[in-house]
C-alpha atoms as a PDB file:
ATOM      1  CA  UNK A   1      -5.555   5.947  19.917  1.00  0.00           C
ATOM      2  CA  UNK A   2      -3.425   8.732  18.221  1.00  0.00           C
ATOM      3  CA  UNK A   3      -2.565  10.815  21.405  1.00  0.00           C
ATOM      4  CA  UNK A   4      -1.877  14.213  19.286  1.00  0.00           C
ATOM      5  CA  UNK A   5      -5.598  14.158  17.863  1.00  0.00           C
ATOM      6  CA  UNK A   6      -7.020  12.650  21.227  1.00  0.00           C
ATOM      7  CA  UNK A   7      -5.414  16.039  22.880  1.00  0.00           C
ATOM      8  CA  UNK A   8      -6.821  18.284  20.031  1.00  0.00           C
ATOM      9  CA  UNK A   9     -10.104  16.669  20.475  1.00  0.00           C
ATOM     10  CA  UNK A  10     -10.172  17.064  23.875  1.00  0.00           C
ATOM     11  CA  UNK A  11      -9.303  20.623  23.716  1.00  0.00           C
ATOM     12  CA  UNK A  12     -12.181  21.633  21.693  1.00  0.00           C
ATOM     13  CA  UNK A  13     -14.820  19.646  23.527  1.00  0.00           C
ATOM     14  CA  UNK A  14     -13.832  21.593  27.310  1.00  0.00           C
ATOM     15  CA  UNK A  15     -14.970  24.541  24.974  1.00  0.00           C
ATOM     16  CA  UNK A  16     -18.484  22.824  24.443  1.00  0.00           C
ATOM     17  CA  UNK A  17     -18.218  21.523  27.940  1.00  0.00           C
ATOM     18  CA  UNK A  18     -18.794  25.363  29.257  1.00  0.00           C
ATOM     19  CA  UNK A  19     -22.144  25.914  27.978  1.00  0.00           C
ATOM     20  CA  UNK A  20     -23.379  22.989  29.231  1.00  0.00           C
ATOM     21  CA  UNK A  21     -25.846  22.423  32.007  1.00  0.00           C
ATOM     22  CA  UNK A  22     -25.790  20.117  34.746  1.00  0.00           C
ATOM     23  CA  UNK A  23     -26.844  16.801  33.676  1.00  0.00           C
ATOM     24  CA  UNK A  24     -26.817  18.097  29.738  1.00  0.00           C
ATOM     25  CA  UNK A  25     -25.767  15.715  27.217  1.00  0.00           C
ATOM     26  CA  UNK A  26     -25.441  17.359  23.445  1.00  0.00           C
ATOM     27  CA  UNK A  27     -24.426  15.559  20.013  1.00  0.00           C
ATOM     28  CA  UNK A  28     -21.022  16.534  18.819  1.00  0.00           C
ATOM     29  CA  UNK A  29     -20.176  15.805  15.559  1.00  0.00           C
ATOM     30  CA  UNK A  30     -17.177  16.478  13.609  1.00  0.00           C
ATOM     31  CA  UNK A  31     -17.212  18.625  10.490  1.00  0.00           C
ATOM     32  CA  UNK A  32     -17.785  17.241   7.220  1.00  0.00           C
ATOM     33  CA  UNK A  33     -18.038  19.494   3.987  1.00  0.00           C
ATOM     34  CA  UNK A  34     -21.580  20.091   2.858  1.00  0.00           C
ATOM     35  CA  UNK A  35     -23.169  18.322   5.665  1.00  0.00           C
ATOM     36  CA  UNK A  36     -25.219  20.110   8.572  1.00  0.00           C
ATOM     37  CA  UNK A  37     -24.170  18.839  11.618  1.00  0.00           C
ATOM     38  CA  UNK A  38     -24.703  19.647  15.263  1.00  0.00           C
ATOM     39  CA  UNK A  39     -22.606  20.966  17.233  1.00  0.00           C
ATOM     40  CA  UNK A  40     -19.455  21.466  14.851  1.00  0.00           C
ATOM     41  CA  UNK A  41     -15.982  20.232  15.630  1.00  0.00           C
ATOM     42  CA  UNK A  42     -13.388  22.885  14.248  1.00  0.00           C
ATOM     43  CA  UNK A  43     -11.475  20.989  11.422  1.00  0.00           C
ATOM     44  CA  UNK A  44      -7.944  19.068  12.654  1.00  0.00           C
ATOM     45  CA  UNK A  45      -5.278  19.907   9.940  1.00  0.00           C
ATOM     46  CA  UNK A  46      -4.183  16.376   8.945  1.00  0.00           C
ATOM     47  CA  UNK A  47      -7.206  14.588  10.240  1.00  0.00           C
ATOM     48  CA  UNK A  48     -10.091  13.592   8.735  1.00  0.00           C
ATOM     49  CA  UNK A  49     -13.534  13.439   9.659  1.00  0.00           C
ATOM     50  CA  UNK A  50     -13.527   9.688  10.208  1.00  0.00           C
ATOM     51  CA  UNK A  51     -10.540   9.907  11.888  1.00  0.00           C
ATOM     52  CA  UNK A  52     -12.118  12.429  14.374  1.00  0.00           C
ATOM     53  CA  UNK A  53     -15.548  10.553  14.904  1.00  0.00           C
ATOM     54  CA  UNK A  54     -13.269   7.742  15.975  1.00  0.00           C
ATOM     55  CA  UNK A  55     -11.509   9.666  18.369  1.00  0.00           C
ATOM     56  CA  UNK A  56     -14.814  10.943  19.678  1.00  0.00           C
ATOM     57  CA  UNK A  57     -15.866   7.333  20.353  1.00  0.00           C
ATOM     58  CA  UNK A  58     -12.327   5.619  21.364  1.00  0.00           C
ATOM     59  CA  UNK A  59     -12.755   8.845  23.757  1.00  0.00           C
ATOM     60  CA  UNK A  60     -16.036   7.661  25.587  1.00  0.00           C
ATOM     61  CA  UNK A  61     -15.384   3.946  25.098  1.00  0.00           C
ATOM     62  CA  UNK A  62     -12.201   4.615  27.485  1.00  0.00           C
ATOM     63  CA  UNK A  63     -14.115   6.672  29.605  1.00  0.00           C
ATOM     64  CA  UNK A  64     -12.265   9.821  29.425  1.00  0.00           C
ATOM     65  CA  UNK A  65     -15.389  11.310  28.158  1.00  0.00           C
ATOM     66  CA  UNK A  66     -18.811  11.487  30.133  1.00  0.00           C
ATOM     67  CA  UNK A  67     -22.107  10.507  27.521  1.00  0.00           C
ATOM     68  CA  UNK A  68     -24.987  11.288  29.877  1.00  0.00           C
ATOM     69  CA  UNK A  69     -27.019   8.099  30.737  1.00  0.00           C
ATOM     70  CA  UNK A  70     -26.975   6.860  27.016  1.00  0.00           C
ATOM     71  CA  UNK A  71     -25.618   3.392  27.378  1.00  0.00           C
ATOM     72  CA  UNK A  72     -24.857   3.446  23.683  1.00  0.00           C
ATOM     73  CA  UNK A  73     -23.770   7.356  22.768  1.00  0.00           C
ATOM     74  CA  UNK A  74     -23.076   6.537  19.421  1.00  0.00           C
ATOM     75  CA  UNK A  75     -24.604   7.996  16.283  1.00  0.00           C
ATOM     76  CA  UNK A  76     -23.678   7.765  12.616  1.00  0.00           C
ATOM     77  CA  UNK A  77     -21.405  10.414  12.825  1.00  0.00           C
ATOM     78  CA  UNK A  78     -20.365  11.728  16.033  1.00  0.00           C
ATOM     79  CA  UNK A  79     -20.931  10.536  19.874  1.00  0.00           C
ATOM     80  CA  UNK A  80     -23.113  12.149  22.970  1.00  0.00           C
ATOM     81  CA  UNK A  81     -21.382  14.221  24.591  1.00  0.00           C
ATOM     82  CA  UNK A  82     -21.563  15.346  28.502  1.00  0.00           C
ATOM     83  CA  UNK A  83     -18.134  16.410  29.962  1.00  0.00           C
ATOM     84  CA  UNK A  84     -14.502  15.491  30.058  1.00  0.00           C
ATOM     85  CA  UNK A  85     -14.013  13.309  32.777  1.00  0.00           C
ATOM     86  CA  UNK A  86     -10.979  13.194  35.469  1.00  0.00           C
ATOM     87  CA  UNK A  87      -9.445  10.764  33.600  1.00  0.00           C
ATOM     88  CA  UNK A  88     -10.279  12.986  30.416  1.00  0.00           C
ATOM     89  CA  UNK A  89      -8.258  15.629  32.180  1.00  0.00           C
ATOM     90  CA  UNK A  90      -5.589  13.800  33.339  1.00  0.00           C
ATOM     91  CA  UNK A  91      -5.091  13.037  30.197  1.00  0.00           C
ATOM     92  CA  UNK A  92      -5.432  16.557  28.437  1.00  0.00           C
ATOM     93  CA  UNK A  93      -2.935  17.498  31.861  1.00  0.00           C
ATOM     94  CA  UNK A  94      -0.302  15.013  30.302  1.00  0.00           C
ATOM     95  CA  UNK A  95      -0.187  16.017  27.118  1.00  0.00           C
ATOM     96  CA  UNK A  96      -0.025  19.375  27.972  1.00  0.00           C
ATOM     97  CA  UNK A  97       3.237  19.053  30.304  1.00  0.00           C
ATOM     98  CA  UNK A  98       4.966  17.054  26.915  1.00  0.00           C
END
């Protein structure tokens, strides 16, 4: 997992993370030109939107990202999306004290 885009991801999803309810659990997707999609990832200089939906999904496959009770949180393009976990912040701490 590329640790600079993992950190950038992570940043903008604790924005999401705020306007979400307890138990909440919203698709994220990232932005691709000329496409509507929910919930709208700003756009990583030097990443692409592939590049970003893997992230997304690397991110809850190795649990540092809560998906609600989907077992698979998966879509297309993007991942469910329920909160950074502690590991998640851990994380996000670490790369902030580089």
């Amino acid at each position: 997992m590329d640790q600079k885009l993992a950190s950038l991801v992570l940043a903008q999803l604790s924005k999401i993370e705020v306007r979400l309810e307890p138990g909440d659990s919203v698709l994220v997707q990232p932005t691709i030109a000329g496409m509507r999609v929910e919930n709208p990832m700003d756009i990583i200089p030097g990443y692409d939107w592939e590049q970003i939906h893997n992230c997304l999904v690397s991110l809850a496959r190795h649990g540092y990202i809560g998906t609600g009770q989907l077992s698979d949180p998966e879509v297309s393009v993007g991942i469910y999306f329920s909160g950074i976990t502690p590991a998640g912040r851990r994380l996000m701490s670490s790369r902030a004290a580089s």
